[in-house]
Protein backbone atom coordinates (compact mmCIF):
# COMPACT_ATOMS: atom_id res chain seq x y z
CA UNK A 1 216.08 -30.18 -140.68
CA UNK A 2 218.13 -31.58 -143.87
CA UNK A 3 219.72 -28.18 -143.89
CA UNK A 4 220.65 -28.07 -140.46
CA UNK A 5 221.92 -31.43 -140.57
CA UNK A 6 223.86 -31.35 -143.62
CA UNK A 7 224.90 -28.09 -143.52
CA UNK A 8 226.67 -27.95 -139.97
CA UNK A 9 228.03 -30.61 -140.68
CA UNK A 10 229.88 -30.22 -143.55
CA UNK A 11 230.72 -26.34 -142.30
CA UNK A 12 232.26 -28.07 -139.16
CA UNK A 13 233.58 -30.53 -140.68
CA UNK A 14 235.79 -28.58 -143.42
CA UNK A 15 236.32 -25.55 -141.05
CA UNK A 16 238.01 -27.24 -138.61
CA UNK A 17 240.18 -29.04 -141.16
CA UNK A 18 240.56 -26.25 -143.62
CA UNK A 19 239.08 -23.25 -142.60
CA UNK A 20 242.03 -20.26 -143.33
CA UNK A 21 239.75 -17.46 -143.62
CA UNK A 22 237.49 -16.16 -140.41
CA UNK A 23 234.18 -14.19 -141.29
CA UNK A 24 234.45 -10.40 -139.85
CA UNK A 25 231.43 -10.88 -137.81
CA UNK A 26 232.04 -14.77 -136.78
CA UNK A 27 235.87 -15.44 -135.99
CA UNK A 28 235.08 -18.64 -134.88
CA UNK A 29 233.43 -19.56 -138.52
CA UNK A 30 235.63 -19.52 -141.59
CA UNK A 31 234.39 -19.21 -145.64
CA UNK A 32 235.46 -22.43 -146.37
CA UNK A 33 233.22 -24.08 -143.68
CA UNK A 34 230.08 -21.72 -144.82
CA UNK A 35 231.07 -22.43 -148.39
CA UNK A 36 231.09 -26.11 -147.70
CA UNK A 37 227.85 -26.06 -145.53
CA UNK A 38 226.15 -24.22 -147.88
CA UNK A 39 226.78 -26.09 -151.37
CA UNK A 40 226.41 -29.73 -149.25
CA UNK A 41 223.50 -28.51 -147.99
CA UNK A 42 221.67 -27.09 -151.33
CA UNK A 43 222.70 -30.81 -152.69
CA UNK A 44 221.19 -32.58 -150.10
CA UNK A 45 217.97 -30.40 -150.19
CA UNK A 46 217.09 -30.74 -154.12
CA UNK A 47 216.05 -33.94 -153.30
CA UNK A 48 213.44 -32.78 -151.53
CA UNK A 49 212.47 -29.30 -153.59
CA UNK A 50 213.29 -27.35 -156.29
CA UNK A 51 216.38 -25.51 -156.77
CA UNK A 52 215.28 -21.94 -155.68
CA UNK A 53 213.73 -23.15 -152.61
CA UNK A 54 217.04 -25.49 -152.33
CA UNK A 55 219.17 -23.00 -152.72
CA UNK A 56 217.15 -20.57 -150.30
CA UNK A 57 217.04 -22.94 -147.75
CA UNK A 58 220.27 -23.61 -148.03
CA UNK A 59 221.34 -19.84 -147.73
CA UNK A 60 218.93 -18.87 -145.43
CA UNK A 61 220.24 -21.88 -143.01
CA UNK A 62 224.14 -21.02 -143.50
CA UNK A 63 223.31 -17.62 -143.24
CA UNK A 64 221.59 -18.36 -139.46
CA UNK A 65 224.52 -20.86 -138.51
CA UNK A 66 227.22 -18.06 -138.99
CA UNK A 67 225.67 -15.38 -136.95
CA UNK A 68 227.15 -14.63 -133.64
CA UNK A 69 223.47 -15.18 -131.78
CA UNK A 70 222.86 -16.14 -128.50
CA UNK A 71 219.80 -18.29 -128.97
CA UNK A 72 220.79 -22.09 -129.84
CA UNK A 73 220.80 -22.65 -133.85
CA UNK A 74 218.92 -25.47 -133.60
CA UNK A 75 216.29 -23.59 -133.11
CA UNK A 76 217.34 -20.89 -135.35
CA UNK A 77 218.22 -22.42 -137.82
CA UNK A 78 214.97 -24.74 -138.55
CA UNK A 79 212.36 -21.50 -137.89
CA UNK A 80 214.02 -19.25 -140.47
CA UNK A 81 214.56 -21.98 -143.34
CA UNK A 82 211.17 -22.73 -142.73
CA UNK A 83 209.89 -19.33 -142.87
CA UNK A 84 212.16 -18.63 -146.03
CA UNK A 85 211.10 -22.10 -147.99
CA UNK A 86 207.04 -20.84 -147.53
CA UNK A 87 207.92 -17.33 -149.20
CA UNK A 88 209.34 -19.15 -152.40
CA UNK A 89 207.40 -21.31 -154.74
């Protein structure tokens, strides 16, 4: 949940305001949003876990946000970090 929290917001936050540069497979997302999303998001998570499984969660979480799906993120979103924090140590 602390990467879906912190994440979206931030990549909301900063793609609205500064977002220049649309992903090819997202228009409405921008790199500077996932950019922003992602390294807020690994910051808030090390104080919870370690750095690989920060930075995993972190990636795996952006990674769902961005994609075009049709299912709500919030579901997404939680189910895959979850499934990617239990495969690292």
């Amino acid at each position: 949940m602390t990467a879906l929290s912190a994440g979206d917001s931030a990549s909301t936050l900063v793609g609205v305001h500064w977002g220049r540069h649309r992903l090819p497979f997202n228009g409405a997302k921008s790199y500077e949003g996932l950019l922003a999303g992602l390294l807020l998001s690994f910051l808030v998570c090390l104080a919870f876990t370690s750095p690989i499984r920060a930075l995993a969660a972190s990636a795996v979480g952006m990674l769902m946000e961005t994609l075009p799906l049709k299912a709500n993120d919030n579901v997404t979103v939680p189910i895959s970090v979850g499934a990617a924090m239990s495969v690292f140590p």
